[in-house]
PDB file of N, CA and C in Angstrom:
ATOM      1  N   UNK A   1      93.858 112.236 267.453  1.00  0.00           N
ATOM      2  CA  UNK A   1      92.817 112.915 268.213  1.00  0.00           C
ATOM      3  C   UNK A   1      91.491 112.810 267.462  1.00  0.00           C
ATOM      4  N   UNK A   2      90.438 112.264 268.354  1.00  0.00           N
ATOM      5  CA  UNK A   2      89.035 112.341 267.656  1.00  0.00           C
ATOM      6  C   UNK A   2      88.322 113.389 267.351  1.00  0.00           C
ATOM      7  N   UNK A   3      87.928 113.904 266.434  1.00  0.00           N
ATOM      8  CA  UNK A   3      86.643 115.007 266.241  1.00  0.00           C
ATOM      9  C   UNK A   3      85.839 114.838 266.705  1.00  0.00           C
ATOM     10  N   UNK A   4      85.050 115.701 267.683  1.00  0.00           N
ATOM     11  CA  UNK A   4      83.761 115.747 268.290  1.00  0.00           C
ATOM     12  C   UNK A   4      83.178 116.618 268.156  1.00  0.00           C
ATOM     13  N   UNK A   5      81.498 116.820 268.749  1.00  0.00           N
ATOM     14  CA  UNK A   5      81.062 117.571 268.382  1.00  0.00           C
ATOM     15  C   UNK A   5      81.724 118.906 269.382  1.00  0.00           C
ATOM     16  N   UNK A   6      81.305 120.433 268.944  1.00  0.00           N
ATOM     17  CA  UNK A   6      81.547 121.210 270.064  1.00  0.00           C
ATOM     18  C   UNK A   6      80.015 122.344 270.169  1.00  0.00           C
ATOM     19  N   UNK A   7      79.974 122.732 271.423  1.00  0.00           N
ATOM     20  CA  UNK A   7      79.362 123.741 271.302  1.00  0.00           C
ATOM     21  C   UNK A   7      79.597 124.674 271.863  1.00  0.00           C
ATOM     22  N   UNK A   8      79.787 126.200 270.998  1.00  0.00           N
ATOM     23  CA  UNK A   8      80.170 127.556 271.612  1.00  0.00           C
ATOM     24  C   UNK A   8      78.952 128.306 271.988  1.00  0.00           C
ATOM     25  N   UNK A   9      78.996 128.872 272.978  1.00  0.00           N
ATOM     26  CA  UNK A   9      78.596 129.968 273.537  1.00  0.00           C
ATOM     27  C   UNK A   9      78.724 130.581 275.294  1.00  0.00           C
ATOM     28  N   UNK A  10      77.239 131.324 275.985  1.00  0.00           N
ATOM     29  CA  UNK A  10      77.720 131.509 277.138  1.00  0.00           C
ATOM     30  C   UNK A  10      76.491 130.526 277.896  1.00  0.00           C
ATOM     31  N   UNK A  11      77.048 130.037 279.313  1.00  0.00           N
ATOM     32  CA  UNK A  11      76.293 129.293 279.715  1.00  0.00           C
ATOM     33  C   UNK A  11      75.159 129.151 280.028  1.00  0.00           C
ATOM     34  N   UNK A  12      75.166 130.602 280.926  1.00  0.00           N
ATOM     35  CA  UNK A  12      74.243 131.294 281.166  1.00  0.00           C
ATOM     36  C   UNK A  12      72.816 131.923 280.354  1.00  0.00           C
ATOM     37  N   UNK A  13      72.790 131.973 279.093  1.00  0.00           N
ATOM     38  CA  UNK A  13      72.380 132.181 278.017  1.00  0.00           C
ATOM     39  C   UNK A  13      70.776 131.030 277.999  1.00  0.00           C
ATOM     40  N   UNK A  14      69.374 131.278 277.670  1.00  0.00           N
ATOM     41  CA  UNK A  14      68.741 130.180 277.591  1.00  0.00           C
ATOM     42  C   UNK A  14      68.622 129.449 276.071  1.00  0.00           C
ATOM     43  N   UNK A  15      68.897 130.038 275.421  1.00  0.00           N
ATOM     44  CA  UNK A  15      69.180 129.492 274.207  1.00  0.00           C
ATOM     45  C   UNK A  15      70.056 128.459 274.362  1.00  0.00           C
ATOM     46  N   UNK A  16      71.360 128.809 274.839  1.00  0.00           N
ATOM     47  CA  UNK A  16      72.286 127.614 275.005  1.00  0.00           C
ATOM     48  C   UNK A  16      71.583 126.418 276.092  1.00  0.00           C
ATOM     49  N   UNK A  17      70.821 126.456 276.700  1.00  0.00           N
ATOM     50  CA  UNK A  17      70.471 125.754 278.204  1.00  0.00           C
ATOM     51  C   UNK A  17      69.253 124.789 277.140  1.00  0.00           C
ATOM     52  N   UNK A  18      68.548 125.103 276.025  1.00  0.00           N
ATOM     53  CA  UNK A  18      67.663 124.249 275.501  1.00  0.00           C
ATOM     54  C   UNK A  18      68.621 123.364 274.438  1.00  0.00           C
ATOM     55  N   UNK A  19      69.687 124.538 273.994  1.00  0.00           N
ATOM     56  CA  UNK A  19      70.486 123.653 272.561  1.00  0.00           C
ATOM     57  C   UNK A  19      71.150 122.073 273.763  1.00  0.00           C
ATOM     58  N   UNK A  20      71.471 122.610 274.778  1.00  0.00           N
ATOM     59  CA  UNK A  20      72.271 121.795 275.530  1.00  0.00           C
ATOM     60  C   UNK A  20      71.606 120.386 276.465  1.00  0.00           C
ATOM     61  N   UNK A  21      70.195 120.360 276.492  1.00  0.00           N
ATOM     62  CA  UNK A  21      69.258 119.642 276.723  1.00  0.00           C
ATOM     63  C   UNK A  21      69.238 118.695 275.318  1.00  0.00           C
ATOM     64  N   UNK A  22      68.429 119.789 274.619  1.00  0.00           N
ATOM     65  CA  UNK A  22      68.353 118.738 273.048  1.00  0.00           C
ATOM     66  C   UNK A  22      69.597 117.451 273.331  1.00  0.00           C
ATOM     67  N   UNK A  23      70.860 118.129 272.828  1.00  0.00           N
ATOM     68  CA  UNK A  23      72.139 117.743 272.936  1.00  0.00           C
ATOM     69  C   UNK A  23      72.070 116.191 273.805  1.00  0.00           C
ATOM     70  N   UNK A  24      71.759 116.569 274.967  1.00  0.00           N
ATOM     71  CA  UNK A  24      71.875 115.772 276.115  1.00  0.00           C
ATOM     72  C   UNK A  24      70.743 114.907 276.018  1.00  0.00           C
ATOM     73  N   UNK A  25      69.416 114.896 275.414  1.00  0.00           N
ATOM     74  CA  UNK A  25      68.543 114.092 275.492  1.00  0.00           C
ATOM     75  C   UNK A  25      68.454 113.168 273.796  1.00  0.00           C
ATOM     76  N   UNK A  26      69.299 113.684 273.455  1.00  0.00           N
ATOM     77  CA  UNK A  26      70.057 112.887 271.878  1.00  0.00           C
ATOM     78  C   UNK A  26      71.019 112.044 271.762  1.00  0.00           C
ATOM     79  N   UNK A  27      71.549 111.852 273.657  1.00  0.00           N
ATOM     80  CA  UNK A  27      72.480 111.085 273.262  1.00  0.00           C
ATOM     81  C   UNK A  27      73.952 111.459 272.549  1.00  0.00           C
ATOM     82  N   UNK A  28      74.323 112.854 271.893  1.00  0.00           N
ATOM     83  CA  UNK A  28      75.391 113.857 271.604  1.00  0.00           C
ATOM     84  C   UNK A  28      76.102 113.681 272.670  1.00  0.00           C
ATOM     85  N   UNK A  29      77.888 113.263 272.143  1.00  0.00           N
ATOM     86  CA  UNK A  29      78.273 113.694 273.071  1.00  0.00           C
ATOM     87  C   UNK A  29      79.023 115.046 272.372  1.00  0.00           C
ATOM     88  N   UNK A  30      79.198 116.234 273.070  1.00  0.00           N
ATOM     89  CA  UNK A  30      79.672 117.024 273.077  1.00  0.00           C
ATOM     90  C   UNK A  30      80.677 118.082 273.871  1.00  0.00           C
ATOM     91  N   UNK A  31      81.357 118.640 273.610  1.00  0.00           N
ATOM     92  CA  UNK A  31      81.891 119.675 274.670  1.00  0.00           C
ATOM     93  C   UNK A  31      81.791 120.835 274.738  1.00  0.00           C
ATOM     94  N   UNK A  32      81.676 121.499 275.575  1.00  0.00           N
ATOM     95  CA  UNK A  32      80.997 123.179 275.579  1.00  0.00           C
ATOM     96  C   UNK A  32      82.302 124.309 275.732  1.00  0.00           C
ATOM     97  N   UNK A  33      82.055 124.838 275.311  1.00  0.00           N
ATOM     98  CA  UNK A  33      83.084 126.203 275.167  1.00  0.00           C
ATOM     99  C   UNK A  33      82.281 127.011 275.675  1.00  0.00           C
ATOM    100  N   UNK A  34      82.533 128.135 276.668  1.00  0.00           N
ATOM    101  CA  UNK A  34      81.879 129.176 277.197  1.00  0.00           C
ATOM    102  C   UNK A  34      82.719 130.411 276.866  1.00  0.00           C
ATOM    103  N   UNK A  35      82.542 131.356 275.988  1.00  0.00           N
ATOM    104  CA  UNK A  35      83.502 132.256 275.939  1.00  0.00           C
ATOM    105  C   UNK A  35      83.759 132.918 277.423  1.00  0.00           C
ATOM    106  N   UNK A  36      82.914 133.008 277.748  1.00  0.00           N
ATOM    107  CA  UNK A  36      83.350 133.882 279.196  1.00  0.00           C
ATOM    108  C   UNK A  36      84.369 133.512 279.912  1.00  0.00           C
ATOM    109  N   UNK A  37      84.055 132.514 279.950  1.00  0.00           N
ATOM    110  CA  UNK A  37      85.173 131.373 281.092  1.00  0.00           C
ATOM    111  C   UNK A  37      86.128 130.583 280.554  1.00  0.00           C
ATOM    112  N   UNK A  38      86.039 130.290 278.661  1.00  0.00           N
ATOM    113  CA  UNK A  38      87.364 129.576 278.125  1.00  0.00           C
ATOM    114  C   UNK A  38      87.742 130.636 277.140  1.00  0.00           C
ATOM    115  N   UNK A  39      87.513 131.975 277.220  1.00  0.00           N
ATOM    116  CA  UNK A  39      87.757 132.650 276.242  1.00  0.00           C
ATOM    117  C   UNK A  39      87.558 132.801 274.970  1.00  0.00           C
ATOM    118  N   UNK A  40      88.277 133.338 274.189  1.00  0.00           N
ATOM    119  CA  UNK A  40      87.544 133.368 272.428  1.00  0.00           C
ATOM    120  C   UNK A  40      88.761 134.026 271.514  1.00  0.00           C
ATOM    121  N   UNK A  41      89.919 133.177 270.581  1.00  0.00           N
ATOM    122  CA  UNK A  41      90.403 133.663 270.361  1.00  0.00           C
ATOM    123  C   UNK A  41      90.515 134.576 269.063  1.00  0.00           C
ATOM    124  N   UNK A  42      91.157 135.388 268.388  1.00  0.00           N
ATOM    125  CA  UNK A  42      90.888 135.918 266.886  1.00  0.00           C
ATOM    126  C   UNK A  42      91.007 135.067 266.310  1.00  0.00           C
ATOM    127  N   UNK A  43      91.641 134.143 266.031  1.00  0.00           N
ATOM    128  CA  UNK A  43      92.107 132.866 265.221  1.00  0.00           C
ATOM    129  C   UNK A  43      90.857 131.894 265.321  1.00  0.00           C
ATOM    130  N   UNK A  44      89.887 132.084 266.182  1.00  0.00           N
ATOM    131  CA  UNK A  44      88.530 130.957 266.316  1.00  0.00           C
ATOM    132  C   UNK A  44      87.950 131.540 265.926  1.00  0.00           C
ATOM    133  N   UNK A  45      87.369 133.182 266.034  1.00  0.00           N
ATOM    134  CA  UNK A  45      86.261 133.803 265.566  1.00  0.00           C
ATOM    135  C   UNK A  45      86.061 134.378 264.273  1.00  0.00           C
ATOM    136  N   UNK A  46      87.919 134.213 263.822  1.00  0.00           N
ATOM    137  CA  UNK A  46      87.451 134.769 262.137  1.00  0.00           C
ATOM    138  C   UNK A  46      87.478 133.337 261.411  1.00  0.00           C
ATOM    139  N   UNK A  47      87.495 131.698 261.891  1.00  0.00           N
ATOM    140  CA  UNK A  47      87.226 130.856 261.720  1.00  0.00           C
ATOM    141  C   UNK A  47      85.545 130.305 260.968  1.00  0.00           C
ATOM    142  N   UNK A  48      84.847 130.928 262.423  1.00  0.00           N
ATOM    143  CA  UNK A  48      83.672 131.277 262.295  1.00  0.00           C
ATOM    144  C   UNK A  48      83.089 132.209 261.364  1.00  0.00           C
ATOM    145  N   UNK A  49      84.013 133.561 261.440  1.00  0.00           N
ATOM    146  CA  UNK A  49      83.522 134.261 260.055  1.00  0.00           C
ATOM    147  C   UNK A  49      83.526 133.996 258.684  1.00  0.00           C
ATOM    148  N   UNK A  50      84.578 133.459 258.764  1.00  0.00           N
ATOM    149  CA  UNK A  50      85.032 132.746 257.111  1.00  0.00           C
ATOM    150  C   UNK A  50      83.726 131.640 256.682  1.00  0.00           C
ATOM    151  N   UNK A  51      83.826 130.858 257.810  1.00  0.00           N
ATOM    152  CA  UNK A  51      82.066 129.889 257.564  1.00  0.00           C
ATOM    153  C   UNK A  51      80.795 130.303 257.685  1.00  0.00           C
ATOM    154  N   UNK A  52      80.791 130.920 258.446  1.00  0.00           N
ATOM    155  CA  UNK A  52      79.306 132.215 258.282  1.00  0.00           C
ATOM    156  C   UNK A  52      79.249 133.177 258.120  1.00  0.00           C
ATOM    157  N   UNK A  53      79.794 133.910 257.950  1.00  0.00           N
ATOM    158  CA  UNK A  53      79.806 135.171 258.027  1.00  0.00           C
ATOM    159  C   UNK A  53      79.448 136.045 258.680  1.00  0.00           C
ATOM    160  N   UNK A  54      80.178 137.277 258.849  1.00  0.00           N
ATOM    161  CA  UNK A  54      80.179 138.293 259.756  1.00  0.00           C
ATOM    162  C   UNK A  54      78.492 138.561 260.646  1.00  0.00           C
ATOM    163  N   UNK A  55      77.553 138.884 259.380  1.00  0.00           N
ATOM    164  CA  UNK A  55      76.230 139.203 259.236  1.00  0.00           C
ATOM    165  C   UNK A  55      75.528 138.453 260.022  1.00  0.00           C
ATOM    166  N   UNK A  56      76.022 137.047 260.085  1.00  0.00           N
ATOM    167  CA  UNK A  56      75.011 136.136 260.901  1.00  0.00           C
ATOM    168  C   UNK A  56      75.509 135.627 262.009  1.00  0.00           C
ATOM    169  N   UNK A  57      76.895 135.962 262.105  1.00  0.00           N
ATOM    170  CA  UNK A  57      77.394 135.847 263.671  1.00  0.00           C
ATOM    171  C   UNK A  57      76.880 137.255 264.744  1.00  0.00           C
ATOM    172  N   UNK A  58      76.763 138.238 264.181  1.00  0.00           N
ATOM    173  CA  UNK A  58      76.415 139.556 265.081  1.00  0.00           C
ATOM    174  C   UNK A  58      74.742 139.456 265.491  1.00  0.00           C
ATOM    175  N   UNK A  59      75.075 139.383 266.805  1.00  0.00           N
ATOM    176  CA  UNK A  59      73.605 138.994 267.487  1.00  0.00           C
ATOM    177  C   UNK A  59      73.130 140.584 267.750  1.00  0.00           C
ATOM    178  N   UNK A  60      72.300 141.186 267.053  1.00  0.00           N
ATOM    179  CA  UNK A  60      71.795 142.047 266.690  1.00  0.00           C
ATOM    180  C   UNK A  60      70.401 142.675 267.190  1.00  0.00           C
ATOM    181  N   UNK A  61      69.957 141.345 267.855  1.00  0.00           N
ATOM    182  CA  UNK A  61      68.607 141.754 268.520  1.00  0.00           C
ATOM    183  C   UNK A  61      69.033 141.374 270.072  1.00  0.00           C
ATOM    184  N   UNK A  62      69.635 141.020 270.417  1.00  0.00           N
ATOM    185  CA  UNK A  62      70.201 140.791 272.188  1.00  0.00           C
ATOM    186  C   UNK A  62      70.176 142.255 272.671  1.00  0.00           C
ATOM    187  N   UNK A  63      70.469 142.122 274.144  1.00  0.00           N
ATOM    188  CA  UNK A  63      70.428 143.240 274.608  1.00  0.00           C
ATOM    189  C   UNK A  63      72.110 144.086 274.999  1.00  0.00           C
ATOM    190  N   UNK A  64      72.434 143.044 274.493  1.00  0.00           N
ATOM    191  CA  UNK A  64      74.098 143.989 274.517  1.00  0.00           C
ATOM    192  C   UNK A  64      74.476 144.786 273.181  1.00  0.00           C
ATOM    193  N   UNK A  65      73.510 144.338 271.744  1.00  0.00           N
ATOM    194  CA  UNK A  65      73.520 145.518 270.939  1.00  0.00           C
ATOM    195  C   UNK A  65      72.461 146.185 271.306  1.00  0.00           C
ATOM    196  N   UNK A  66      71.254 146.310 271.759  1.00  0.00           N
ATOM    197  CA  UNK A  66      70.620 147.359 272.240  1.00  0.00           C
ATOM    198  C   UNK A  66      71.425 148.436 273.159  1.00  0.00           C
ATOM    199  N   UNK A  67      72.614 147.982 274.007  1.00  0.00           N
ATOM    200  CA  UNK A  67      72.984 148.884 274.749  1.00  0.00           C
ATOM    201  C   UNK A  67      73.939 149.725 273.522  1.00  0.00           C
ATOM    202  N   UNK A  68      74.437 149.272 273.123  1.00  0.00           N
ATOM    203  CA  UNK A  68      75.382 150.176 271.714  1.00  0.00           C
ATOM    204  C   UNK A  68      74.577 151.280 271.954  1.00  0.00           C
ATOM    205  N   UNK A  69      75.494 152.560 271.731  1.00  0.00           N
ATOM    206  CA  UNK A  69      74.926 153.674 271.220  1.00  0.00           C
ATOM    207  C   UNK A  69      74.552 153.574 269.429  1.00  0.00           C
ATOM    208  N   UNK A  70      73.977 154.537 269.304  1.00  0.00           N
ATOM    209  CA  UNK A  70      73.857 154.210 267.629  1.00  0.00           C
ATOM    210  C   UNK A  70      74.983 154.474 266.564  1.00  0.00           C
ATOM    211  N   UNK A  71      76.222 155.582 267.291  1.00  0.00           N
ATOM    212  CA  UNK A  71      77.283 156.176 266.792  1.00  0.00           C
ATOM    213  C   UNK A  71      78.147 154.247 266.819  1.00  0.00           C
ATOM    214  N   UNK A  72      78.136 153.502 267.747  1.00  0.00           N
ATOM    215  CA  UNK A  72      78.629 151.902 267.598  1.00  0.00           C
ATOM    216  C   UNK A  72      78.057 151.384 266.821  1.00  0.00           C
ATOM    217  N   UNK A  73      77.092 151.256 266.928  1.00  0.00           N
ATOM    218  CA  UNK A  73      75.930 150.188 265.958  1.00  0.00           C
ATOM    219  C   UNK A  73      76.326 150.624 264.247  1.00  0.00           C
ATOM    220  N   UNK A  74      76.345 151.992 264.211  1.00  0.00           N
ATOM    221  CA  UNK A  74      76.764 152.564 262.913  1.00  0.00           C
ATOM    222  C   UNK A  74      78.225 152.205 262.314  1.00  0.00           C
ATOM    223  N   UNK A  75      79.081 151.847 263.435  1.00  0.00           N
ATOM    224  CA  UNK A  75      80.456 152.050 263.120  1.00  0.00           C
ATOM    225  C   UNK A  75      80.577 150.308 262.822  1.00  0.00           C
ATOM    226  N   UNK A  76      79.747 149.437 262.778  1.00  0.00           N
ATOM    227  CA  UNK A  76      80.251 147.974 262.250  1.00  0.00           C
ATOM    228  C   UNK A  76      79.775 147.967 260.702  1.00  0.00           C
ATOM    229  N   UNK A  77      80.728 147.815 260.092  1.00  0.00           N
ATOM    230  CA  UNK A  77      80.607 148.262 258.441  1.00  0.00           C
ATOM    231  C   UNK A  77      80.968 147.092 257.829  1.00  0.00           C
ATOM    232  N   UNK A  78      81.932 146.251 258.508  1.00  0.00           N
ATOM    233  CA  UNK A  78      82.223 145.386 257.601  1.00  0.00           C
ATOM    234  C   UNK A  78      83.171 144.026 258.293  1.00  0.00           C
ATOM    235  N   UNK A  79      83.877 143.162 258.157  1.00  0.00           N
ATOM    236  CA  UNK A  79      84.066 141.823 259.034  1.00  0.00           C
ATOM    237  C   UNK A  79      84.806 142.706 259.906  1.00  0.00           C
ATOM    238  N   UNK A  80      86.149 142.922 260.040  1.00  0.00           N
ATOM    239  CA  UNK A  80      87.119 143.852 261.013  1.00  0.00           C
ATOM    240  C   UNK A  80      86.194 144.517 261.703  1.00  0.00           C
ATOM    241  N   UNK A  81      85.237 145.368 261.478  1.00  0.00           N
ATOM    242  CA  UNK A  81      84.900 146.029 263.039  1.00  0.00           C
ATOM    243  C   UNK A  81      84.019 145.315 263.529  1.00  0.00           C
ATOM    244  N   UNK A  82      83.265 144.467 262.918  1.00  0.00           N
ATOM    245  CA  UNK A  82      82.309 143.301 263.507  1.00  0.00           C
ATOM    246  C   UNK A  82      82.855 142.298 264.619  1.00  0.00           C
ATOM    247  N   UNK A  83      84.354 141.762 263.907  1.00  0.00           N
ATOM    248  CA  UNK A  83      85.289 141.049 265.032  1.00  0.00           C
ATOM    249  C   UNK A  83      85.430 141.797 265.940  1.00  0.00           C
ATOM    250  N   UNK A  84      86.141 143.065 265.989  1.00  0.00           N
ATOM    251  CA  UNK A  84      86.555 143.757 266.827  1.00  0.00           C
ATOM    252  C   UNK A  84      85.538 143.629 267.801  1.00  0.00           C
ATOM    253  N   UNK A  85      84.483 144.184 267.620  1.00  0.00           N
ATOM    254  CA  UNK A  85      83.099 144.024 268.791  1.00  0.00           C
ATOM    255  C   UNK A  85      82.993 143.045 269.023  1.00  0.00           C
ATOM    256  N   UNK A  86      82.974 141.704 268.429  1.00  0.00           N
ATOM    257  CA  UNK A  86      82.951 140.524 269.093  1.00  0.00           C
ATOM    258  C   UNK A  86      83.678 139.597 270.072  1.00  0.00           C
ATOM    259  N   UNK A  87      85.152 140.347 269.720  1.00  0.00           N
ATOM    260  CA  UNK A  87      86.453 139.925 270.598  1.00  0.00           C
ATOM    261  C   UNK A  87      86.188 140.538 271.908  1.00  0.00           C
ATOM    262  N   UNK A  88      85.842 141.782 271.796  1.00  0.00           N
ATOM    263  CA  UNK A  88      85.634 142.593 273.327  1.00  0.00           C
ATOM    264  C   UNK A  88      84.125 142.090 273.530  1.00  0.00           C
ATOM    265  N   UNK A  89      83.321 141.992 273.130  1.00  0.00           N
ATOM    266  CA  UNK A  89      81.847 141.837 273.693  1.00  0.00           C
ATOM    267  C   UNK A  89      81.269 140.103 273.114  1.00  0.00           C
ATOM    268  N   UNK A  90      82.011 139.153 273.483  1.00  0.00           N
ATOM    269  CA  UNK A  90      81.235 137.860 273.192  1.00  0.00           C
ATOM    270  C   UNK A  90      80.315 137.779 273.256  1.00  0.00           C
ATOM    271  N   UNK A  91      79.422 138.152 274.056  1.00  0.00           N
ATOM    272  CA  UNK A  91      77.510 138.296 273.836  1.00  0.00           C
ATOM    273  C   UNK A  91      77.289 139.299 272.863  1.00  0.00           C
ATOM    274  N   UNK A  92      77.791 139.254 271.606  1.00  0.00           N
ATOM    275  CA  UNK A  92      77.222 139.889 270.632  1.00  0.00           C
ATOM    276  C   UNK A  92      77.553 138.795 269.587  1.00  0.00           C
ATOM    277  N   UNK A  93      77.783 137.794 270.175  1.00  0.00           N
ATOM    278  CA  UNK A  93      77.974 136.432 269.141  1.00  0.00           C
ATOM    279  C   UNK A  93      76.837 135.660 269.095  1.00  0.00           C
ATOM    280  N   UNK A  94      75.894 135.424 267.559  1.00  0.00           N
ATOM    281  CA  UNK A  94      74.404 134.439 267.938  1.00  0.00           C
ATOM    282  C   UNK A  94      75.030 133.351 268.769  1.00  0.00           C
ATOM    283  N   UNK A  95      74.192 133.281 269.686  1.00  0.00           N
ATOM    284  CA  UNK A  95      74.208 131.487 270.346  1.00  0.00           C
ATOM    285  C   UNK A  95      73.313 130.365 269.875  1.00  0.00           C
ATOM    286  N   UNK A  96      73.493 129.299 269.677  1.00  0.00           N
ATOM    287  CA  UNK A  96      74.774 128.768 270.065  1.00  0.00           C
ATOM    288  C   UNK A  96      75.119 128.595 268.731  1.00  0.00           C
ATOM    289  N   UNK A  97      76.177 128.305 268.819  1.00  0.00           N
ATOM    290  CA  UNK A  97      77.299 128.021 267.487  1.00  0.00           C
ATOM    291  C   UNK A  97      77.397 126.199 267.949  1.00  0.00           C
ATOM    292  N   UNK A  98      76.852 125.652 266.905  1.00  0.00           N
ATOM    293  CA  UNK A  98      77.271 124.441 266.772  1.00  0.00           C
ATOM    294  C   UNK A  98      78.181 123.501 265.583  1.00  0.00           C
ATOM    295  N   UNK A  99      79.351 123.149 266.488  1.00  0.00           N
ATOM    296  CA  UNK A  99      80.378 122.541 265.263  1.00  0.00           C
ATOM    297  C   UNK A  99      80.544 121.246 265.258  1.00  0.00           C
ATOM    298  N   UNK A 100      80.267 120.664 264.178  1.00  0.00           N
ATOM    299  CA  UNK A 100      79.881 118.708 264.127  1.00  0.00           C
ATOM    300  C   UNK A 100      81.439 118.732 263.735  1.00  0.00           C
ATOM    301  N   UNK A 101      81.629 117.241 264.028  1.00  0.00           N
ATOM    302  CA  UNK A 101      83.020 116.570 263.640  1.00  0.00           C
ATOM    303  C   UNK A 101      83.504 117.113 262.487  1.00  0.00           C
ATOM    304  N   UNK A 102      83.466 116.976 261.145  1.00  0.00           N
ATOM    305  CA  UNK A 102      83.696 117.802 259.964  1.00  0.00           C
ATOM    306  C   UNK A 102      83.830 119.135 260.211  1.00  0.00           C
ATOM    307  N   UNK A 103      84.124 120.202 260.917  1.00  0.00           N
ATOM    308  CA  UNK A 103      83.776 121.281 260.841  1.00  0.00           C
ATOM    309  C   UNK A 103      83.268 122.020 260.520  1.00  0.00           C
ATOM    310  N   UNK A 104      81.845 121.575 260.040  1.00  0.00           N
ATOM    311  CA  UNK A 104      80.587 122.185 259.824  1.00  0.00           C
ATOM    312  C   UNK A 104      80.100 122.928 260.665  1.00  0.00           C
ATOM    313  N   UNK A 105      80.069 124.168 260.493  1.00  0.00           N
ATOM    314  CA  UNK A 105      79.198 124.965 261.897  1.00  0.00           C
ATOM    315  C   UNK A 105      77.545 125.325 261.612  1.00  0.00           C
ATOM    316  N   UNK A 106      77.085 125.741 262.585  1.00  0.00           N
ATOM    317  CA  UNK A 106      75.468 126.144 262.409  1.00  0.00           C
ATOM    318  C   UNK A 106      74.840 127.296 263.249  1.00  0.00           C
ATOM    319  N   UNK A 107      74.784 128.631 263.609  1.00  0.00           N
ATOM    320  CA  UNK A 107      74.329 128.990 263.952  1.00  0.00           C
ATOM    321  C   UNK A 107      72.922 129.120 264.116  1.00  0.00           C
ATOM    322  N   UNK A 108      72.516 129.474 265.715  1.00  0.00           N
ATOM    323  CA  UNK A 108      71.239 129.340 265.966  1.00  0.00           C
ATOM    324  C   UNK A 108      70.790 128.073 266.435  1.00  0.00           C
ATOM    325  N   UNK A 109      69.840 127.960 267.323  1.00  0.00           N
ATOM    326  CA  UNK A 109      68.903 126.395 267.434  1.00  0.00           C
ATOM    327  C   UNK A 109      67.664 126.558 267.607  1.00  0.00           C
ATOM    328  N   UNK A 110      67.061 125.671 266.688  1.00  0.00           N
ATOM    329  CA  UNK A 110      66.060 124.999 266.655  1.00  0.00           C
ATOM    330  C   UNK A 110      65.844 123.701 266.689  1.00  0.00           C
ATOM    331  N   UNK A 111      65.261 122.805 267.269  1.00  0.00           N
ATOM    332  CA  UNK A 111      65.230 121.197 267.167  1.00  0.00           C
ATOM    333  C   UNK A 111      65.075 120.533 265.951  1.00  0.00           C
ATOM    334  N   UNK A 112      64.222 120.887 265.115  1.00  0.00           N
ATOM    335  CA  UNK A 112      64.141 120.600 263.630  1.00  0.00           C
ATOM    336  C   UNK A 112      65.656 120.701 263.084  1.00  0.00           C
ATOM    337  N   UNK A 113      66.598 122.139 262.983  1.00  0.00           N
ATOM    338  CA  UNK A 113      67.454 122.051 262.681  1.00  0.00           C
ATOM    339  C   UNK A 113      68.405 121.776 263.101  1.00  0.00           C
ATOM    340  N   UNK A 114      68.781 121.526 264.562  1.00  0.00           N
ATOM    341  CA  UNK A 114      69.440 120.397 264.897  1.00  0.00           C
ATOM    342  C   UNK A 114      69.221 118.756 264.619  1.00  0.00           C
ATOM    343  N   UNK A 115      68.229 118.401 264.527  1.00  0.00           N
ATOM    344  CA  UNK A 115      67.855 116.735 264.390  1.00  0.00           C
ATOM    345  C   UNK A 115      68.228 117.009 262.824  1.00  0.00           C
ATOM    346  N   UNK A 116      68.246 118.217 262.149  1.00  0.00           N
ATOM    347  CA  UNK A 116      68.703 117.284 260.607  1.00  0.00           C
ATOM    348  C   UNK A 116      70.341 117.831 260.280  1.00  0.00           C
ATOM    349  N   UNK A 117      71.087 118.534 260.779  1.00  0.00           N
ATOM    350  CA  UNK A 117      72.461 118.956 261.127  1.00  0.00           C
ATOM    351  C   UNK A 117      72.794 117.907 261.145  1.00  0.00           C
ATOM    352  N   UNK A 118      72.623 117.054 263.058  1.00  0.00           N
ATOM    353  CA  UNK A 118      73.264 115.879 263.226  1.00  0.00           C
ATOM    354  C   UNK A 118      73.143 114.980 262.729  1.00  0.00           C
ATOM    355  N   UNK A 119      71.774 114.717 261.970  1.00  0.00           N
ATOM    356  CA  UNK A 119      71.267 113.228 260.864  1.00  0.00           C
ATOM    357  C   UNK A 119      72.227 113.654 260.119  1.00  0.00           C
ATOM    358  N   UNK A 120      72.684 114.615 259.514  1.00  0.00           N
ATOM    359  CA  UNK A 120      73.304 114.854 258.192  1.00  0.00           C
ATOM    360  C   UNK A 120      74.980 114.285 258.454  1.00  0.00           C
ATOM    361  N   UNK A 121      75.366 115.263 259.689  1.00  0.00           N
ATOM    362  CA  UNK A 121      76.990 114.989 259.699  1.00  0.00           C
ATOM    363  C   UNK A 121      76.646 113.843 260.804  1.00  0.00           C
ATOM    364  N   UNK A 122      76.326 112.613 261.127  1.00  0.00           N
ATOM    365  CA  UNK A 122      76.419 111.728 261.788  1.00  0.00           C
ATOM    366  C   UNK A 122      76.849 110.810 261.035  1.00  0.00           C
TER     367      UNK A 122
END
């Protein structure tokens, strides 16, 4: 089986809709994961934690932690309750998560840091 690139997040999302242009006007081929619609399992997301960590997977300025009460927002202390919120609330995951062949991941996009991601693991 070949390694390809992947990209996680939700579709709907505009962050993902520019990472996925870039993508597409680069010539990338890639495949998209939508948690909403292909799910998200514990075994993928503490994957992700182990490579980034908790801190920079929790999308923190979106509006699904704005809805948190502050008694929630208070109660993520450490990776376990961070997953926990992330397993039930996938839009509290930064978008997009990008994973090159090597299993290098990258949260976030920017074009700069995508064009040197993929220069790098290409």
């Amino acid at each position: 089986m070949t390694a390809h690139w992947m990209m996680f997040g939700i579709k709907n999302c505009d962050t993902i809709k520019k990472a996925r242009r870039f993508l597409e006007a680069a010539h990338i081929d890639y495949r998209f994961h939508d948690y909403r619609a292909d799910g998200l399992s514990a075994e993928c997301l503490q994957q992700f934690i182990d490579a980034l960590g908790y801190q920079n997977l929790l999308n923190t300025r979106g509006t699904t932690w704005r809805k948190l009460s502050e008694a929630e927002r208070e109660a993520i202390t450490d990776a376990d309750s961070a997953k926990t919120l992330m397993l039930a609330q996938p839009a509290m995951i930064k978008r997009p998560l990008l994973r090159a062949p090597d299993g290098t991941l990258l949260s976030g996009f920017s074009e700069t840091t995508y064009q040197n991601f993929i220069q790098e693991k290409s």
